[in-house]
Protein backbone atom coordinates (compact mmCIF):
# COMPACT_ATOMS: atom_id res chain seq x y z
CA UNK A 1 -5.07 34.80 126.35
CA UNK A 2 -6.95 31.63 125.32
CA UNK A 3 -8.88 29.33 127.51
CA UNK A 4 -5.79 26.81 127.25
CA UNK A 5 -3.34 28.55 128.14
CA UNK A 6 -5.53 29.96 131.25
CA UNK A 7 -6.39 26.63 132.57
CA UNK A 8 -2.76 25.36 132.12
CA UNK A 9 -1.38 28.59 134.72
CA UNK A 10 -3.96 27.69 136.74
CA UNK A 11 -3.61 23.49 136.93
CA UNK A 12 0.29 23.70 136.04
CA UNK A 13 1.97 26.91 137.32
CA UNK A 14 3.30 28.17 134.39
CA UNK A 15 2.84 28.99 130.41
CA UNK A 16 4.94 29.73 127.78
CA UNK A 17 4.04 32.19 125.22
CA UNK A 18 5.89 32.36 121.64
CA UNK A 19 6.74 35.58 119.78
CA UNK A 20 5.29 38.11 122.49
CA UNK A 21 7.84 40.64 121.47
CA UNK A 22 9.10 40.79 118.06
CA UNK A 23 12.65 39.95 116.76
CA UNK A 24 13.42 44.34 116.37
CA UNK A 25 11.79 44.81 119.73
CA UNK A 26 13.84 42.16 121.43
CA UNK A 27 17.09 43.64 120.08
CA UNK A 28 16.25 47.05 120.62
CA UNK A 29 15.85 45.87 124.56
CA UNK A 30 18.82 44.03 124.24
CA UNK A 31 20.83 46.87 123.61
CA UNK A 32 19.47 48.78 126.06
CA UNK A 33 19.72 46.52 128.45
CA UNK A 34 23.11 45.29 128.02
CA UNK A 35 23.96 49.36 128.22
CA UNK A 36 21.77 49.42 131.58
CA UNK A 37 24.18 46.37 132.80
CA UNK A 38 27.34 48.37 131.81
CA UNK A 39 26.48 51.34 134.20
CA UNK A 40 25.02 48.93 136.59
CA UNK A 41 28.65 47.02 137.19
CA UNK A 42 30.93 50.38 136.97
CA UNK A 43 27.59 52.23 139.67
CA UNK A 44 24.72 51.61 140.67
CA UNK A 45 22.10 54.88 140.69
CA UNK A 46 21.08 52.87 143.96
CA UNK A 47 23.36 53.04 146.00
CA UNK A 48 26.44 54.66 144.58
CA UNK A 49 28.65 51.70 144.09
CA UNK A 50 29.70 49.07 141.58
CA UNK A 51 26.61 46.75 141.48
CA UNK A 52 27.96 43.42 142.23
CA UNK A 53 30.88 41.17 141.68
CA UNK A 54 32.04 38.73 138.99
CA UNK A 55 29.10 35.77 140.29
CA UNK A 56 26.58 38.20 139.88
CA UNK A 57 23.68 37.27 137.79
CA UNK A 58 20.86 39.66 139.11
CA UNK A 59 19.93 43.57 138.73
CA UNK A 60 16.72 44.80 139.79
CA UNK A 61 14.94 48.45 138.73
CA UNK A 62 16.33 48.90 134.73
CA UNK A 63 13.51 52.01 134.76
CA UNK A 64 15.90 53.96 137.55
CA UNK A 65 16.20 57.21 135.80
CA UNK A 66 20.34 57.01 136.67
CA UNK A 67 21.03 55.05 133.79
CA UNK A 68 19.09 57.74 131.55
CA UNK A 69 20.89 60.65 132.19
CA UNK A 70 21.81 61.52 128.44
CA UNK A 71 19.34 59.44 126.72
CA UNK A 72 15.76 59.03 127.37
CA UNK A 73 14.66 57.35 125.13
CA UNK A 74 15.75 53.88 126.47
CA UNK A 75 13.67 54.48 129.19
CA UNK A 76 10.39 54.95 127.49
CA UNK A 77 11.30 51.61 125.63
CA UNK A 78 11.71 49.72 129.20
CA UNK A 79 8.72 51.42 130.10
CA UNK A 80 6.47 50.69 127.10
CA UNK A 81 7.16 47.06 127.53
CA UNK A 82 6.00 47.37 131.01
CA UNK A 83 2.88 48.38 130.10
CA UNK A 84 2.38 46.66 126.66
CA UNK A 85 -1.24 45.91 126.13
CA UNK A 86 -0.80 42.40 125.51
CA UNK A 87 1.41 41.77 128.17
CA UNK A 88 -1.32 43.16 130.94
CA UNK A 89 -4.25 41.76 128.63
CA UNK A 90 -2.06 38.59 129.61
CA UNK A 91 -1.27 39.42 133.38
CA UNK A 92 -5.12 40.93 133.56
CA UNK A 93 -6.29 36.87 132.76
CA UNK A 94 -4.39 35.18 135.13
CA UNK A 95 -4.42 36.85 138.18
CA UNK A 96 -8.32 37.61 137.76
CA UNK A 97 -7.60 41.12 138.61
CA UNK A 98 -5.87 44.55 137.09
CA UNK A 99 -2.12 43.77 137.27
CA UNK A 100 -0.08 46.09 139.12
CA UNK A 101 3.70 46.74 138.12
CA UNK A 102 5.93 45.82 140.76
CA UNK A 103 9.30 45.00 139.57
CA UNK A 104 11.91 45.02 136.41
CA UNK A 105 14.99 42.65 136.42
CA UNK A 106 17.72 41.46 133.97
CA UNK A 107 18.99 38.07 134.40
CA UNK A 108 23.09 37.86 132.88
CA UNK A 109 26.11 35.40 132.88
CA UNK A 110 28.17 35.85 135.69
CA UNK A 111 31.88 36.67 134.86
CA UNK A 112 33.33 33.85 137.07
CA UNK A 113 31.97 30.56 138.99
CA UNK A 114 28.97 29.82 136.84
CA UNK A 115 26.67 27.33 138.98
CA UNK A 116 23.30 25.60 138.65
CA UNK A 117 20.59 27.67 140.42
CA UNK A 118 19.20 26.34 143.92
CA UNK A 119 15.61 24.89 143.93
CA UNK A 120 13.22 27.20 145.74
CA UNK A 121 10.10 28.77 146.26
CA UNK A 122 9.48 32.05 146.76
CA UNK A 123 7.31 31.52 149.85
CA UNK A 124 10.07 30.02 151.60
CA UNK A 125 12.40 33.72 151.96
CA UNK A 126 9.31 35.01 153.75
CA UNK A 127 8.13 31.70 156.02
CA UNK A 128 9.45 31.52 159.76
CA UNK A 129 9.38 27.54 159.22
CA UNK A 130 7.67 24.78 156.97
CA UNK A 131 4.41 24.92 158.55
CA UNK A 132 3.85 28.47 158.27
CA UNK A 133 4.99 28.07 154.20
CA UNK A 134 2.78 25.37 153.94
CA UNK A 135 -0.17 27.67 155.43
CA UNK A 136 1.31 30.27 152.55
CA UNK A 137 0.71 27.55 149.88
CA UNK A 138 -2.47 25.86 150.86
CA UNK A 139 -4.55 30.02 151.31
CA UNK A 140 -3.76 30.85 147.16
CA UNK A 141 -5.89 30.50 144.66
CA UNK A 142 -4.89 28.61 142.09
CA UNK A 143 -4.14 31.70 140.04
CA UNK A 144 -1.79 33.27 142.54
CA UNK A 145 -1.24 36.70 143.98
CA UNK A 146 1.77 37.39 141.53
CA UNK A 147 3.24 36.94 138.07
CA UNK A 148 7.28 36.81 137.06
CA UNK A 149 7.04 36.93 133.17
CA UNK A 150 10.75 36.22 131.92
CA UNK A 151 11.52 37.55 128.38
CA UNK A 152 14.79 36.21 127.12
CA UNK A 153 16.78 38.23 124.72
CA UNK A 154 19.27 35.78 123.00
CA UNK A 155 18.09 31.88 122.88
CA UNK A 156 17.85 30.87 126.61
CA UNK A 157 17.77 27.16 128.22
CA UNK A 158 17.91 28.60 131.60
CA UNK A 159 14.63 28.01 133.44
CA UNK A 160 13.23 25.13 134.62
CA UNK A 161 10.04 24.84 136.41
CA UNK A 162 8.04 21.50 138.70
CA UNK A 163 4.31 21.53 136.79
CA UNK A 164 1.48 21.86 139.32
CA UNK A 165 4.10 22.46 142.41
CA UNK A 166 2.57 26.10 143.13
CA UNK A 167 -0.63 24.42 144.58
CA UNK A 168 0.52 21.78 146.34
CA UNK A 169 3.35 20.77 149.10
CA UNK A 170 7.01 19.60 148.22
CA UNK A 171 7.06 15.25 147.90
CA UNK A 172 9.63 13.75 149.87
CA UNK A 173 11.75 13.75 146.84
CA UNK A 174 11.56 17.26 146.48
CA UNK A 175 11.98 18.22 149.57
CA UNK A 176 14.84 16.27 149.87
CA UNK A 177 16.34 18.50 147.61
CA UNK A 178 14.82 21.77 148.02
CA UNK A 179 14.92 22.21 152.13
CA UNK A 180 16.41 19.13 153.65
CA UNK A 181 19.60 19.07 156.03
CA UNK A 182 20.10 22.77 155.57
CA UNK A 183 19.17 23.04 151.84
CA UNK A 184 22.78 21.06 150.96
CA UNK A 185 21.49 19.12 148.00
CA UNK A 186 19.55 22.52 146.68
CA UNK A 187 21.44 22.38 143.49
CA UNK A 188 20.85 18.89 142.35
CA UNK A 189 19.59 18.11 138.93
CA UNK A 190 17.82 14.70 139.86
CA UNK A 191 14.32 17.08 140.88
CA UNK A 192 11.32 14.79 139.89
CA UNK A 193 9.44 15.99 136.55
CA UNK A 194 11.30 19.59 136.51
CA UNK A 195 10.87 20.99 132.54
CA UNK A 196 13.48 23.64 130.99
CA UNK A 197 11.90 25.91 129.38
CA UNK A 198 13.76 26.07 125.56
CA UNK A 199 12.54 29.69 124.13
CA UNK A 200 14.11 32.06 121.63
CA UNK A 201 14.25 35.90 121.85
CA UNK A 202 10.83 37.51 123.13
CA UNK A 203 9.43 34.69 124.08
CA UNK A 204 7.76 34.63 127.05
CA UNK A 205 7.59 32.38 130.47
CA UNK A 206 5.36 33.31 132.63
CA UNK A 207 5.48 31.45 136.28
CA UNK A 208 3.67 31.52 139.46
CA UNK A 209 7.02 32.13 141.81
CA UNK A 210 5.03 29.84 144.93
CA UNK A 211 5.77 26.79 142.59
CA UNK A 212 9.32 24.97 142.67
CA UNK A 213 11.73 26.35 140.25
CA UNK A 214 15.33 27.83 139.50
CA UNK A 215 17.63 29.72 136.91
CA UNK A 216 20.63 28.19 135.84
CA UNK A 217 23.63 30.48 135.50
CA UNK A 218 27.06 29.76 133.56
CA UNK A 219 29.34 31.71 132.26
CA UNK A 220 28.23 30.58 128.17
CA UNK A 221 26.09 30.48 126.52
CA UNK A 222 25.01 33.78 126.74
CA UNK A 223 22.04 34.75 128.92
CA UNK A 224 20.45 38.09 129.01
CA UNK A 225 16.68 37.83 130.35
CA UNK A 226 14.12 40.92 130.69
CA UNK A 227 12.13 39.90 134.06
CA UNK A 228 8.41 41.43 134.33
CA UNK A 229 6.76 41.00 138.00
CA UNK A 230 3.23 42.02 138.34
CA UNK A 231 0.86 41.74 141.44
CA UNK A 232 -2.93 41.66 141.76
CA UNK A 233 -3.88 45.61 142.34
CA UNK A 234 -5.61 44.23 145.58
CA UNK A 235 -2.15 43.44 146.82
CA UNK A 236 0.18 45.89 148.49
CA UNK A 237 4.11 44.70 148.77
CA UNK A 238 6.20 47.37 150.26
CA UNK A 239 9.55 46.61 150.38
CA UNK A 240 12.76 46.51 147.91
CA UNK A 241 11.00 46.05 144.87
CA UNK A 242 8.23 48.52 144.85
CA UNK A 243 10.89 50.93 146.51
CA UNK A 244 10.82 52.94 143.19
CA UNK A 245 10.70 56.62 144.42
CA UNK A 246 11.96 57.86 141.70
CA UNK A 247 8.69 57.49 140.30
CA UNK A 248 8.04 61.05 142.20
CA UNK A 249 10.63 63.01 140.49
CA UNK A 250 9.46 65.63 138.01
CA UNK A 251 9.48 64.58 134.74
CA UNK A 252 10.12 61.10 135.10
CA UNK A 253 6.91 60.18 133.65
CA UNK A 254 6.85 63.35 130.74
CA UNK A 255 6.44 61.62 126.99
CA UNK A 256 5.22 58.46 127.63
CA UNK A 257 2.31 57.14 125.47
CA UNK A 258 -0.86 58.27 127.23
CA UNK A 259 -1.91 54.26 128.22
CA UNK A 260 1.77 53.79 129.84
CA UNK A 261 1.46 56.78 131.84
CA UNK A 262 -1.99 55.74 132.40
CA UNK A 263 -0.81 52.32 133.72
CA UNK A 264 2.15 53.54 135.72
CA UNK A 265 -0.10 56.47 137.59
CA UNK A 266 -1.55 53.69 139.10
CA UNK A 267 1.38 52.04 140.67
CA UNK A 268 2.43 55.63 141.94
CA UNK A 269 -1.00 56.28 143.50
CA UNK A 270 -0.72 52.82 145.40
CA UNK A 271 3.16 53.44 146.53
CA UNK A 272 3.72 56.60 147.11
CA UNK A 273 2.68 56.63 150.86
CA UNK A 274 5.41 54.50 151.05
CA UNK A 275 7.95 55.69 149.39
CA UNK A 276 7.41 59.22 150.88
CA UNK A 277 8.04 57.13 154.67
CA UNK A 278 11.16 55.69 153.36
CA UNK A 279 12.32 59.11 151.97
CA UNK A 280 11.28 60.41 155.62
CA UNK A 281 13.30 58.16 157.34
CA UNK A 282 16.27 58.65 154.62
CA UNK A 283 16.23 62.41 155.90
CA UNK A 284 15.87 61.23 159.72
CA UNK A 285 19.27 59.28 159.06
């Protein structure tokens, strides 16, 4: 990762990358994903059940061995591109750390009432109130704790991102419309100096999630978006999206390249006190 591209995640928030996966690698995913999203909507390994209705435009964990029961090799393809090289040479850079995976997700059209996305932060799901968000904000580095590295598949319009909002608080403008009177204008598309992100398949945007931003999701064009998240290694998140205890299962890891295994034995040595609690209290249940 050049020096340009460094400075502009840390002064702006975000970076776009051109060409980080190839056109054959980008269709290859593609098909696996869109298989992955099949199963997903018919059951979901998770939890038994179809995996959301027709205005769903969100699946987490594509790596959950359920969707792999007659072929494997999908997964080793999902988990190669988590640990490509280039993409933690990338992650390595900006957070100033060794990244640690956290977190696969594929973005898709929802069947029925396509919609704008709402403005947000990340920070805010997590805050009690503004001044404890604002304490959030103000404590990061510039570089951030985390990474979301979106990978469209097909030509996608569907990001759009406020420059230099992940180290600073909301204007009045933008609060207006990301948090005022209940979060009722949330959708609007009069935000101040918000860019969409125009990229073609395997590109990369790469966002700190603390800034302002939001997906947009219609029914067409198409839109089918690999999601990376990494996390400093000096970070620990334990909830939903590290929940991966599948990572324990013999055999999941068996014929990976030796530097993905490599990577990913990393992530189970920092989780697995966790997930072997949550298992625990599965049992307790």
């Amino acid at each position: 990762m050049n020096v340009n591209l460094s400075e502009q995640w840390e002064n702006e928030g975000y970076v776009v990358l051109r060409g980080l996966f190839d056109s054959q690698r980008s269709a290859t995913l593609l098909k696996i994903c869109d298989a992955i999203l099949d199963q997903w909507r018919v059951n979901n390994p998770e939890k038994g059940t179809p995996g959301g209705g027709p205005d769903a435009t969100v699946m987490r964990h594509l790596n959950h061995p359920g969707y792999f029961t007659e072929q494997r090799a999908g997964l080793s393809d999902i988990l190669d591109a988590v640990a490509d090289p280039q993409v933690l040479d990338i992650a390595r850079n900006i957070l100033g750390d060794e990244p640690l995976f956290r977190c696969t997700s594929f973005f898709f059209n929802p069947l029925a009432d396509g919609r704008d996305g709402n403005w947000h932060r990340d920070s805010q799901f997590s805050a009690a109130n503004d001044e404890e968000e604002k304490a959030t904000i103000a404590k990061l580095i510039r570089s951030g704790t985390s990474i979301q590295m979106q990978i469209p598949l097909v030509p996608s319009a569907d990001i759009e991102y406020v420059p230099n909002s992940h180290i600073r608080w909301d204007t009045p403008e933008e609060y207006a419309i990301r948090r005022a009177d209940g979060g009722k204008n949330n959708r609007s598309n009069a935000m101040p100096g918000a860019l969409r992100l125009a990229l073609e398949p395997g590109d990369a945007a790469l966002f700190n999630p603390y800034g302002i931003h939001r997906g947009r999701y219609h029914t067409t064009p198409l839109r089918r978006t690999l999601m990376l998240t990494y996390t400093k290694s000096s970070e620990t998140h334990s909830d939903y999206f590290s929940n991966q205890p599948w990572f324990l299962e013999p055999g999941y890891l068996d014929g990976l390249k030796p530097e993905t295994r490599a990577f990913l034995d990393r992530f189970v040595d920092q989780y697995t006190p966790f997930w072997q609690e949550k298992l625990a209290e599965t049992v307790k249940a």
